[in-house]
Protein backbone atom coordinates (compact mmCIF):
# COMPACT_ATOMS: atom_id res chain seq x y z
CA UNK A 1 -5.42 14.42 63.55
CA UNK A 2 -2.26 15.99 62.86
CA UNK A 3 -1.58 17.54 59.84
CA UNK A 4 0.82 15.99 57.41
CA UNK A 5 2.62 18.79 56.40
CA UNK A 6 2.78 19.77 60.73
CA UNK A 7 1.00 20.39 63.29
CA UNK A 8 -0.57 24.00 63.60
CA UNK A 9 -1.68 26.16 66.84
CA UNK A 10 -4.31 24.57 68.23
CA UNK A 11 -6.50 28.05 67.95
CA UNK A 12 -9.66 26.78 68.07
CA UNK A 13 -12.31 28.82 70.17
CA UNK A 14 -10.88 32.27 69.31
CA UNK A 15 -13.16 34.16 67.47
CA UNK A 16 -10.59 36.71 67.10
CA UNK A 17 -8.24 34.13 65.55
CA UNK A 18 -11.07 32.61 63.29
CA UNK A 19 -11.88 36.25 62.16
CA UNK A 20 -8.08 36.63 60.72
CA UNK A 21 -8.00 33.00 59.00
CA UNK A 22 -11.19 34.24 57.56
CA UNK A 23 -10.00 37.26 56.22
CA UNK A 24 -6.60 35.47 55.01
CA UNK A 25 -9.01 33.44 52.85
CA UNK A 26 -11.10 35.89 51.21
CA UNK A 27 -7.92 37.29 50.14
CA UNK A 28 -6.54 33.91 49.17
CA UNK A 29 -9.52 33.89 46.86
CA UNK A 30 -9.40 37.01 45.22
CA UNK A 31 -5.69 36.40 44.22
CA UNK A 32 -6.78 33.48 43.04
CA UNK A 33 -9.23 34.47 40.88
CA UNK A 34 -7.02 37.58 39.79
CA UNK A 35 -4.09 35.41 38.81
CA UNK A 36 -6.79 32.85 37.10
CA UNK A 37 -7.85 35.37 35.14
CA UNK A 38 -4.70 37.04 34.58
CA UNK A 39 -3.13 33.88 33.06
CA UNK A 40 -6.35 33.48 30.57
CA UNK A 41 -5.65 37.12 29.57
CA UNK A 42 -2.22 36.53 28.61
CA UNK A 43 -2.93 33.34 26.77
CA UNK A 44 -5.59 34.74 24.59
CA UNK A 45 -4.05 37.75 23.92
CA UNK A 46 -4.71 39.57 21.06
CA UNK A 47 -8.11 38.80 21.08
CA UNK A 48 -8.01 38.37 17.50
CA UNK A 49 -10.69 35.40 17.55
CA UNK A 50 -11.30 33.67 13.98
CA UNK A 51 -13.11 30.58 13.37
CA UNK A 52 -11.70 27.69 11.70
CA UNK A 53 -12.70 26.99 8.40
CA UNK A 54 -14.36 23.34 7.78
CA UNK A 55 -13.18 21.78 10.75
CA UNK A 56 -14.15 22.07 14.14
CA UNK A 57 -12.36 23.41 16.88
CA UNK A 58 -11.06 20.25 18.85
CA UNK A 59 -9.88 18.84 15.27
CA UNK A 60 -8.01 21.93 14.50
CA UNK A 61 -6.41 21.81 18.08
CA UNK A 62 -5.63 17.90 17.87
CA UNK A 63 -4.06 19.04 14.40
CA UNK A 64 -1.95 22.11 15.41
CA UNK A 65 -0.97 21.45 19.18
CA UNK A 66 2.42 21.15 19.59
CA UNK A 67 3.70 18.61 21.75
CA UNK A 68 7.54 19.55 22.60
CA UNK A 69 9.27 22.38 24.04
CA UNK A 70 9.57 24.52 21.59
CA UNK A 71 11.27 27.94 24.04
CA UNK A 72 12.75 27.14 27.30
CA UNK A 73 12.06 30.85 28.26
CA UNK A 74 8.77 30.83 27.38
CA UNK A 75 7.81 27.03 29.37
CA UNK A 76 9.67 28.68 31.76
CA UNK A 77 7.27 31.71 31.61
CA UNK A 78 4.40 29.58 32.41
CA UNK A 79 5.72 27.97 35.30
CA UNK A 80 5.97 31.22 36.72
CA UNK A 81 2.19 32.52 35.32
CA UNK A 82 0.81 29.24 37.39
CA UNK A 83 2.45 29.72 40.59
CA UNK A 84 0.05 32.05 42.02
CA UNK A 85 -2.99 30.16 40.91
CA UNK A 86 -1.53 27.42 42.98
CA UNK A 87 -0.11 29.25 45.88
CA UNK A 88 -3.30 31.63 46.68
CA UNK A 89 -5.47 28.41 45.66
CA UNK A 90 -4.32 26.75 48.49
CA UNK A 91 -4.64 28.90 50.85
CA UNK A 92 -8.27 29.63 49.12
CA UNK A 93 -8.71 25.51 49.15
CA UNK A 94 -6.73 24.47 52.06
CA UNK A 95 -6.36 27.11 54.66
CA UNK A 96 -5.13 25.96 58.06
CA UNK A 97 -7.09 22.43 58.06
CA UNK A 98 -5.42 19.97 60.02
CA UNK A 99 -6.90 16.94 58.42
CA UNK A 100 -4.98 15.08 55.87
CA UNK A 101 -7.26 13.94 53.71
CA UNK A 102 -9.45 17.15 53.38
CA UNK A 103 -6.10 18.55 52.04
CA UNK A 104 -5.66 15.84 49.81
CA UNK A 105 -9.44 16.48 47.97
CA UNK A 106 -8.62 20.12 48.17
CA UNK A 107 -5.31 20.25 46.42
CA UNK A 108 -6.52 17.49 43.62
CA UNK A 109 -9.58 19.67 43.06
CA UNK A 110 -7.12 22.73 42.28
CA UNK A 111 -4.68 20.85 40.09
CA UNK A 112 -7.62 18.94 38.31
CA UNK A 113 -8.84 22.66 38.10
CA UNK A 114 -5.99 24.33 36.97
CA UNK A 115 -5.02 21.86 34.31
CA UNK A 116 -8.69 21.82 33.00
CA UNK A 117 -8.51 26.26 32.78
CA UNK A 118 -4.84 25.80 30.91
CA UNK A 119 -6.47 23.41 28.54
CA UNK A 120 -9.00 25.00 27.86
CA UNK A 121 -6.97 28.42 27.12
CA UNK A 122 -4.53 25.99 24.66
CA UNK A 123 -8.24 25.07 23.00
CA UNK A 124 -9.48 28.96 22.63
CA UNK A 125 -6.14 29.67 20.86
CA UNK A 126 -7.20 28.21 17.25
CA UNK A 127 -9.39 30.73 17.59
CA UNK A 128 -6.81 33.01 17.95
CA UNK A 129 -4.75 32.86 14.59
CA UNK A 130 -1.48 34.75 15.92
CA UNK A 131 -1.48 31.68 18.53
CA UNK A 132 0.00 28.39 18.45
CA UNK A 133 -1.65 25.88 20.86
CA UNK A 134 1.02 23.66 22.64
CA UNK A 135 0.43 20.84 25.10
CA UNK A 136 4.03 21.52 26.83
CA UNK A 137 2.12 24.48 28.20
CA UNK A 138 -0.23 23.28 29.71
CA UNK A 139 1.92 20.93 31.50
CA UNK A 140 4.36 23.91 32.27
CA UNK A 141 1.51 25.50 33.86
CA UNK A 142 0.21 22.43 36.18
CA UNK A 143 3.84 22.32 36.87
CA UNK A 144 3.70 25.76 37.90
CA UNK A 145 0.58 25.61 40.15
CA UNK A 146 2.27 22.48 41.85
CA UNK A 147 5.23 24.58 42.81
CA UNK A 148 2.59 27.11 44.04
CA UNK A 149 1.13 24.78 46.75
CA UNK A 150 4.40 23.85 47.65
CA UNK A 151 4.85 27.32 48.35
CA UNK A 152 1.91 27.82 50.35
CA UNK A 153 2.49 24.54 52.89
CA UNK A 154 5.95 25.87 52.71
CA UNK A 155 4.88 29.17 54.19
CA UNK A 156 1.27 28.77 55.23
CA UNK A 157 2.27 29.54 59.14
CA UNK A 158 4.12 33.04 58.29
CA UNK A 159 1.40 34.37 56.04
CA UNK A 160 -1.18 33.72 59.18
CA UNK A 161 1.22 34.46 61.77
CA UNK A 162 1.53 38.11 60.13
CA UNK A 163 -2.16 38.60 59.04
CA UNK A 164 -2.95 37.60 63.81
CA UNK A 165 0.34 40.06 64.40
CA UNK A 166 0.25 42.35 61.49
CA UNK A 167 3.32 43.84 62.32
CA UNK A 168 6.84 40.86 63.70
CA UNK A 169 9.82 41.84 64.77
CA UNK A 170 11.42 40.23 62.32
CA UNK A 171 11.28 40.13 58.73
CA UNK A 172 8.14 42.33 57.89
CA UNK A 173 6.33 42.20 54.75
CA UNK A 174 8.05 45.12 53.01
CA UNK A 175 11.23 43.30 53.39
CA UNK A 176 9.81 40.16 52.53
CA UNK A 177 8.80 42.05 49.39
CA UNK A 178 12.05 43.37 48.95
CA UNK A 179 13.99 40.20 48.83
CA UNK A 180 11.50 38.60 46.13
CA UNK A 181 11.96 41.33 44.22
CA UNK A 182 15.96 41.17 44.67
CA UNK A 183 15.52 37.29 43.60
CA UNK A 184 13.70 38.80 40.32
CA UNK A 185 15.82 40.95 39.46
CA UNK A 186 18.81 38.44 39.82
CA UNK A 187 16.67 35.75 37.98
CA UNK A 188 15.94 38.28 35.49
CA UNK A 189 19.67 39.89 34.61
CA UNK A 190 21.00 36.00 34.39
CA UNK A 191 18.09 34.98 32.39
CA UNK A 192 18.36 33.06 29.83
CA UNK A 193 21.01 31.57 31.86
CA UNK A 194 23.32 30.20 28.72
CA UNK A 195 26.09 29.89 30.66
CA UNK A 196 29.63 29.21 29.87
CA UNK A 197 33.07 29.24 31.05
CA UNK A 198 34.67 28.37 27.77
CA UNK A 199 37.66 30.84 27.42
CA UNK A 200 37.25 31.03 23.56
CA UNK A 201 33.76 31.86 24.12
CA UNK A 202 34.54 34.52 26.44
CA UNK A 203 36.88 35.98 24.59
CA UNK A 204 34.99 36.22 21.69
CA UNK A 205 32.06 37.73 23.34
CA UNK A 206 34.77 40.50 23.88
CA UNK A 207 35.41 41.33 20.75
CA UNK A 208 31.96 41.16 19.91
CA UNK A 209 31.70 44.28 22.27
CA UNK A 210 29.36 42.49 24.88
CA UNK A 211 31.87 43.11 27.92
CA UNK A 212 32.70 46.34 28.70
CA UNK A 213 35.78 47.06 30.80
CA UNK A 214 36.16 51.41 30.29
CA UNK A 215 34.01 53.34 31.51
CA UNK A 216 34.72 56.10 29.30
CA UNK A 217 33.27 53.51 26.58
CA UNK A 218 29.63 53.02 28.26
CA UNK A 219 29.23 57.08 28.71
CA UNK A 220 30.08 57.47 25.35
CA UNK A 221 26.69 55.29 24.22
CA UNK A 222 23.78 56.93 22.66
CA UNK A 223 21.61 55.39 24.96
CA UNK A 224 23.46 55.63 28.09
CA UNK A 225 21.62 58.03 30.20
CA UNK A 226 18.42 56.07 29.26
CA UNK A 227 20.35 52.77 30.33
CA UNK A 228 21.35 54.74 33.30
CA UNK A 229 18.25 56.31 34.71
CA UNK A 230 16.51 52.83 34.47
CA UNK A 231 19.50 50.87 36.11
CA UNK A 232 19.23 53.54 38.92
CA UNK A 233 15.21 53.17 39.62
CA UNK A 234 16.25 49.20 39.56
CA UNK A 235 19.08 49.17 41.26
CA UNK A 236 17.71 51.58 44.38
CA UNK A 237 15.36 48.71 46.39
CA UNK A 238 18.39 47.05 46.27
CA UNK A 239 19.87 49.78 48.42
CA UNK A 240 16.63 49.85 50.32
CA UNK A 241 16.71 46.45 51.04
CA UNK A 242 20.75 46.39 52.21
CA UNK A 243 19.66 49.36 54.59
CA UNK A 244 16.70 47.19 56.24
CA UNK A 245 18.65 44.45 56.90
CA UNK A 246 22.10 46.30 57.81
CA UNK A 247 19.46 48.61 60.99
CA UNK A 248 17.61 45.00 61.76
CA UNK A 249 21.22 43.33 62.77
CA UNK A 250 22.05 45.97 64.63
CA UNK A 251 25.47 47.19 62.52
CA UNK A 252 27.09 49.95 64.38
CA UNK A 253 27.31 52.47 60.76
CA UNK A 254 23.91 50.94 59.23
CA UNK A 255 24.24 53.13 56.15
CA UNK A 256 27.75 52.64 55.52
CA UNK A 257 27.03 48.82 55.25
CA UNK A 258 24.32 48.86 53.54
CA UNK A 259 25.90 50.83 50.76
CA UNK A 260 28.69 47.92 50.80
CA UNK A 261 25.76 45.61 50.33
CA UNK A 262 24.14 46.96 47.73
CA UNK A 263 27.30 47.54 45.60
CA UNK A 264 28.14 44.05 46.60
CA UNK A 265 25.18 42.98 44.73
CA UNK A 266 25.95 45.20 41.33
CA UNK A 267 29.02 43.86 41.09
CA UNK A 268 28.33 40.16 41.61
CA UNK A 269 25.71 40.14 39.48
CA UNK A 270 27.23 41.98 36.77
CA UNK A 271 30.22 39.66 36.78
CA UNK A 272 27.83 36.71 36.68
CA UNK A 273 26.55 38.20 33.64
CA UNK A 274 30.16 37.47 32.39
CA UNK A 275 29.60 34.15 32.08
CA UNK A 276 26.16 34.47 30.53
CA UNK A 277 26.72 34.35 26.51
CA UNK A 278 23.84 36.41 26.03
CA UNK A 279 24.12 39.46 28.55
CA UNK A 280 26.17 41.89 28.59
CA UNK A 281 28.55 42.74 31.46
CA UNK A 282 29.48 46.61 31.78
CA UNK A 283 31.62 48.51 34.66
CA UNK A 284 29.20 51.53 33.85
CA UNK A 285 26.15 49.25 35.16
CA UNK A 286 28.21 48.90 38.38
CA UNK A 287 28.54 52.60 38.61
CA UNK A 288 24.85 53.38 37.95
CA UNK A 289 23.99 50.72 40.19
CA UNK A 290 26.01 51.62 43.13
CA UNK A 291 24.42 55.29 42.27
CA UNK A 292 21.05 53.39 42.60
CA UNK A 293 22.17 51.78 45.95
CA UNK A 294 22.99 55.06 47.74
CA UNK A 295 19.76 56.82 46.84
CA UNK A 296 18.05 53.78 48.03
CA UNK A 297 19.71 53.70 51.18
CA UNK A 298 19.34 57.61 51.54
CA UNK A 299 15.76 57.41 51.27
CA UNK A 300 14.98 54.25 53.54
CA UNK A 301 17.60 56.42 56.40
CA UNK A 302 15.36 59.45 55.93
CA UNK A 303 11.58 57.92 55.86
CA UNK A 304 12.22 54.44 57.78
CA UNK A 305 14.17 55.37 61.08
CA UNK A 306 12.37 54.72 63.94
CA UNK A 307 12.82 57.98 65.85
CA UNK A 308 12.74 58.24 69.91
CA UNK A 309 10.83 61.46 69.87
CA UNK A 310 8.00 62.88 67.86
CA UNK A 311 8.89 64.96 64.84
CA UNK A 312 7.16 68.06 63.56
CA UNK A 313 5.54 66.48 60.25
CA UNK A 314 6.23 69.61 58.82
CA UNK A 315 9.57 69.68 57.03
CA UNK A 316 8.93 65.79 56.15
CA UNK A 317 5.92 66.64 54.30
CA UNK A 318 8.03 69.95 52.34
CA UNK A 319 11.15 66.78 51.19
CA UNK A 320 7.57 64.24 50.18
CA UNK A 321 6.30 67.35 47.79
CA UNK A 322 9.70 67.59 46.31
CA UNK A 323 10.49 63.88 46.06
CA UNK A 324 7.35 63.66 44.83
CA UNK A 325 7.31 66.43 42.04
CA UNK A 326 10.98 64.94 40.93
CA UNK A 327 10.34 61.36 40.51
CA UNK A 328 7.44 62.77 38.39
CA UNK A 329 9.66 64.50 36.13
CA UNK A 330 12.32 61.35 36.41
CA UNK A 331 9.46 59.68 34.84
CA UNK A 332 8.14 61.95 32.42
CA UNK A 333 11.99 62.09 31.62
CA UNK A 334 12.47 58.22 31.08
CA UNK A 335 9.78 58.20 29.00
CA UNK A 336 10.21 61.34 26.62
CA UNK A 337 13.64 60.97 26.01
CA UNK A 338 15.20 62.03 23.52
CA UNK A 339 12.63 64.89 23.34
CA UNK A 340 12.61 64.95 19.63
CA UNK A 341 9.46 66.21 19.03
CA UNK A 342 7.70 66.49 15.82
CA UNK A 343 4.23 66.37 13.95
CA UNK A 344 4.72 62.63 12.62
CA UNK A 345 2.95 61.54 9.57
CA UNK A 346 1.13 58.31 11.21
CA UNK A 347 -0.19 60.81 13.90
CA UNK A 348 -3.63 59.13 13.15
CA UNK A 349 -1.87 55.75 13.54
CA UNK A 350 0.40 56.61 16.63
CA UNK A 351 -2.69 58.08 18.49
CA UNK A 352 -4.42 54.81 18.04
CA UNK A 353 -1.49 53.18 19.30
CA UNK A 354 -3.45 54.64 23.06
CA UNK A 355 -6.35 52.71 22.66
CA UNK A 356 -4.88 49.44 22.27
CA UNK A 357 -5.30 46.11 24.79
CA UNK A 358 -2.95 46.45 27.65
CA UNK A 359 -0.31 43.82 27.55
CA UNK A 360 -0.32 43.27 23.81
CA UNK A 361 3.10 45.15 22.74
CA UNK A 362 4.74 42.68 25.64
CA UNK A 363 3.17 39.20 24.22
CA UNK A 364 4.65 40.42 20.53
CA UNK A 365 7.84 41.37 21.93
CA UNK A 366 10.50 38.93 23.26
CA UNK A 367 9.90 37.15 26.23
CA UNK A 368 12.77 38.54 28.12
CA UNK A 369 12.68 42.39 27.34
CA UNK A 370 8.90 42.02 28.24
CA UNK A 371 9.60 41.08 31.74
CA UNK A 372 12.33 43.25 32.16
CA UNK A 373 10.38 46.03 30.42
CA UNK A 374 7.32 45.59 32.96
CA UNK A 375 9.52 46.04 35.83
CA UNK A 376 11.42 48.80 34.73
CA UNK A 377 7.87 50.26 34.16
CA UNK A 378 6.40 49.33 37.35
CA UNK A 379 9.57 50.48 40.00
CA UNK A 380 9.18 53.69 37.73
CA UNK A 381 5.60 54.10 39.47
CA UNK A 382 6.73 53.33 42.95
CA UNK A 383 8.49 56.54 43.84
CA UNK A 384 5.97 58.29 42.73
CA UNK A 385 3.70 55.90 44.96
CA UNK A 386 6.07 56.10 47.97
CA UNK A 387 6.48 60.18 47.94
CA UNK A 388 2.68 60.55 47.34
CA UNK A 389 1.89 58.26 50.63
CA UNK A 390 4.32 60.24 52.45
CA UNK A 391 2.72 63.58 51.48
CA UNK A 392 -0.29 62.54 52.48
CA UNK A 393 0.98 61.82 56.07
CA UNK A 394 -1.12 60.32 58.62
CA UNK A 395 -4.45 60.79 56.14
CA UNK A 396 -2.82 57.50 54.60
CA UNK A 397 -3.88 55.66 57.78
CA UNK A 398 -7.27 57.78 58.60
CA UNK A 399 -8.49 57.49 54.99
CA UNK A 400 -6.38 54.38 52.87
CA UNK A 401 -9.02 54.29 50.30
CA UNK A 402 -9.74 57.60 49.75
CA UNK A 403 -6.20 58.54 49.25
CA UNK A 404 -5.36 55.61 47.34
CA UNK A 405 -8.28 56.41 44.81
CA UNK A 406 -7.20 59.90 44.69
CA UNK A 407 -3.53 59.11 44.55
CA UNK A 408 -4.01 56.53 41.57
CA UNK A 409 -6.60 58.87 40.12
CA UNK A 410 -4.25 61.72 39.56
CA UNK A 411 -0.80 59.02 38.85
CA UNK A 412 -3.28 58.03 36.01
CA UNK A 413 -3.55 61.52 34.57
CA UNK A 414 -0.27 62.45 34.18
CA UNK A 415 0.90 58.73 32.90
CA UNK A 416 -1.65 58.81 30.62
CA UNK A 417 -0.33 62.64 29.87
CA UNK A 418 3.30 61.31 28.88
CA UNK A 419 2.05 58.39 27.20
CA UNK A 420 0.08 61.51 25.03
CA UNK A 421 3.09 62.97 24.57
CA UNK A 422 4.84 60.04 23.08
CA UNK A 423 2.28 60.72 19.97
CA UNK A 424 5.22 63.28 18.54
CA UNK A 425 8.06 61.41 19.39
CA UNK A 426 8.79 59.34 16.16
CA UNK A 427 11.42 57.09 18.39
CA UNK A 428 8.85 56.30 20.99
CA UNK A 429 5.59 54.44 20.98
CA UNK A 430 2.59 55.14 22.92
CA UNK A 431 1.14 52.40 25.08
CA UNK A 432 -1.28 52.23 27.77
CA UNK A 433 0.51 48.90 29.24
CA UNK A 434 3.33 51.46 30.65
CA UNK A 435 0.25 53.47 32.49
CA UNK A 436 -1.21 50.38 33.48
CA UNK A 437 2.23 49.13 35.22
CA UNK A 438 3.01 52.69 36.52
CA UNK A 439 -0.27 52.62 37.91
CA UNK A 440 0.59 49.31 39.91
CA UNK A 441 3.68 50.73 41.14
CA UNK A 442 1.69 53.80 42.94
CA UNK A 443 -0.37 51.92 44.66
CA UNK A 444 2.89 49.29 45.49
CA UNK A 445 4.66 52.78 46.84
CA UNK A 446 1.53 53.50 48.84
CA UNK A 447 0.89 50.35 50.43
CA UNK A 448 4.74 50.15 51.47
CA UNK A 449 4.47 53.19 53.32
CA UNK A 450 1.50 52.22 54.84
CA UNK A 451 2.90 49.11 56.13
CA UNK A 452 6.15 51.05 57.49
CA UNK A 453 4.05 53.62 59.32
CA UNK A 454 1.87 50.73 60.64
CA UNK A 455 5.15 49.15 62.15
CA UNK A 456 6.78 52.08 63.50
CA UNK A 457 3.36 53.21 65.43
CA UNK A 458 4.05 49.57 66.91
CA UNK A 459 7.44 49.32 67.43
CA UNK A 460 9.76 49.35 70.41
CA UNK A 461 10.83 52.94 69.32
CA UNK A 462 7.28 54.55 69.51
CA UNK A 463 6.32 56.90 72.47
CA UNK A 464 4.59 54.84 74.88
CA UNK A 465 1.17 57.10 74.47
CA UNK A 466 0.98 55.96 70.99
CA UNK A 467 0.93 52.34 71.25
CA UNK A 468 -2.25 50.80 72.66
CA UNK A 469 -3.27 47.10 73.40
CA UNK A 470 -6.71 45.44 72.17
CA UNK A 471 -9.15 44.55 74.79
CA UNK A 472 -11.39 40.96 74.57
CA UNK A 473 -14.66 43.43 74.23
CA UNK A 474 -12.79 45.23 71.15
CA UNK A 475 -12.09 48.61 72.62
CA UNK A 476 -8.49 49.42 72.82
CA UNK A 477 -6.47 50.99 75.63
CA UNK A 478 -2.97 53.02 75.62
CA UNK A 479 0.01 50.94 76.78
């Protein structure tokens, strides 16, 4: 029977081929239960748990749960906290079946599921006195594992026609990662999207000081080389990106158009900000992010090419050290800025500060500066992740684990060292969120260099001894 949403490979008989749909499941299922559990986390946090006094708990929630939309960022926040629960549910759930109503059971049994886990969350926050149970959110998040199978029957075919090939020659997972995270970052500089093209309005955002036409007036801010450093480590996979896809269309001066690309996308985006009441537009974030853009595009020309002849390791491995001992100090920098040190008087306080539940100074912050924040924090990570994999050369490929644990290991250490450090800084507050989210963008630096080392050993460009092809008894043989 053919499948409703399209008729698949008929693959049947390969154990080879069974192996990989396997394997695409098991990891289908860990996201799953990774995302499940994230969104729990995030809906319980603090932790704070207090029973109610008198009543019991499903009178108190039929009492206190609000029914309307009460923040259109945050319903819109838990669309987005659902869609992986739906999108690696299905592919937990649903797979590759090619019988209609098997997926019909399966997806029911995941919404049914995932509206039952959201409710119950909504419950467990009267316990939870800094929480407000609402209704809307639960529906915001069935909402948002709905879109989530829609993604997965959307793109069900590419994520198991990369896990048989591995490596395509077309768009490969880093750039497929790259372009999510360039829809982000758009969604996230436009957010809360209160948009107008009222002249009045526009003028008097002006005059409130919100767009910035001098440059010479955005240098001049107190904060501007902390603005600056974090619009360049945003602003640079943006260059990375524009450099992929200038070399995969085959532009005669790849680098030259990619660094039109990428300051194409500053200033668009910075003059869609224009019309968004709450954002400010600036020419200096233009200039830091076309900054951004080169050294994005400088670093995918120097570690992505796909040479014709082998290269001595050597001198590679001399720039990874360096790159990899400044991005350290870039983020040591970020993060200890202004350098004001001094014994504070809450030293007792501020140290506990270290010890606190990861995530919590994000859910009492605003929505929007949260998200943003947690990027910022995470791309701060992957430089450090992306010099450290190429340092470690081809013991990346030989070992992954090992040099992941060790890599992560040691990123811990000296996040955690910074975050120390932020103890004496009375303008700065200590958090272990920021080591947690460096710590994610490591291993994201790792794995990316991984996966472009992967598809350069199997690309077009490779010397023919290195390539090899894999033989129906499992032994492999060069090309």
């Amino acid at each position: 029977m053919a499948s409703v949403f399209g008729a698949d490979v008929a693959t049947t008989g390969q154990p080879e081929h069974q192996g990989r749909v396997e394997a695409v499941r098991r990891w289908c299922v860990l996201g799953a239960c990774l995302s499940a559990f994230f969104g729990c986390y995030v809906g319980l946090v603090p932790f704070s748990f207090a029973l109610p006094a008198d009543v019991s708990i499903f009178e108190t929630f039929r009492r206190s749960a609000e029914h309307g939309i009460g923040s259109r960022a945050n319903f819109l926040a838990n669309i987005l906290l659902f869609i992986p629960v739906g999108f690696f549910g299905a592919g937990a759930l649903v797979g590759r079946t090619n019988r209609t109503w098997v997926t019909a059971i399966a997806v029911s049994c995941l919404l049914f599921a995932s509206g039952a886990l959201s409710l119950a969350v909504e419950v467990l926050q009267v316990l939870v006195p800094s929480r407000t149970p609402s209704l809307a959110d639960v529906g915001a998040q069935v909402t948002g594992a709905v879109a989530g199978v829609g993604c997965w029957f959307a793109a069900h075919r590419d994520v198991h026609a990369w896990a048989a090939r591995r490596t395509s020659a077309g768009v490969g997972p880093l750039e497929t990662s790259l372009w999510v995270y360039a829809a982000v970052r758009v969604l996230g500089l436009l957010l809360p999207l209160n948009v107008t093209v009222s002249l009045s309005t526009l003028v008097a955002k002006y005059r409130r000081g919100m767009i910035i036409i001098d440059p010479a007036q955005s240098f001049h801010r107190v904060d501007f080389l902390q603005g600056a450093a974090a619009e360049l480590v945003l602003t640079a996979p943006i260059g990375i990106l524009a450099c992929l896809l200038a070399t995969r269309h085959g532009a005669r001066r790849p680098t030259v158009v990619a660094v039109v690309i990428g300051t194409a996308f500053s200033v668009l985006t910075e003059l869609a900000q224009l019309f968004v009441i709450s954002r400010t537009a600036d020419i200096g974030d233009v200039v830091t992010g076309t900054i951004g853009v080169l050294a994005g595009v400088v670093v995918a020309a120097m570690f992505m090419d796909a040479p014709a002849v082998r290269e001595s390791p050597g001198p590679r491995r001399v720039w990874a050290v360096a790159g990899l001992l400044l991005s350290l100090a870039a983020y040591a920098a970020y993060n200890l800025s202004p350098f004001d040190f001094a014994r504070p008087v809450d030293a007792a306080t501020r140290v506990s500060m270290l010890f606190q539940l990861p995530f919590y100074s994000y859910y009492v912050g605003p929505e929007l500066e949260s998200v943003s924040g947690a990027m910022l924090k995470v791309l701060l990570g992957v430089p450090v992740g992306l010099f450290c994999g190429l340092a470690a050369g081809s013991l990346l490929n030989v070992y992954p684990r090992v040099v992941a644990l060790v890599a992560l290991a040691g990123g811990v250490v000296c996040f955690l060292a910074v975050e120390a450090g932020q103890v004496l800084l009375p303008s700065r507050y200590p958090d272990t969120t920021d080591v947690v989210l460096a710590a994610c963008g490591l291993w994201l630096g790792l794995m990316a260099v991984r996966i472009a080392t992967n598809n350069k050993s199997e690309s077009p460009w490779s010397p023919p001894s290195d390539r090899t092809v894999l033989q129906p008894d499992g032994s492999v043989r060069p090309n």
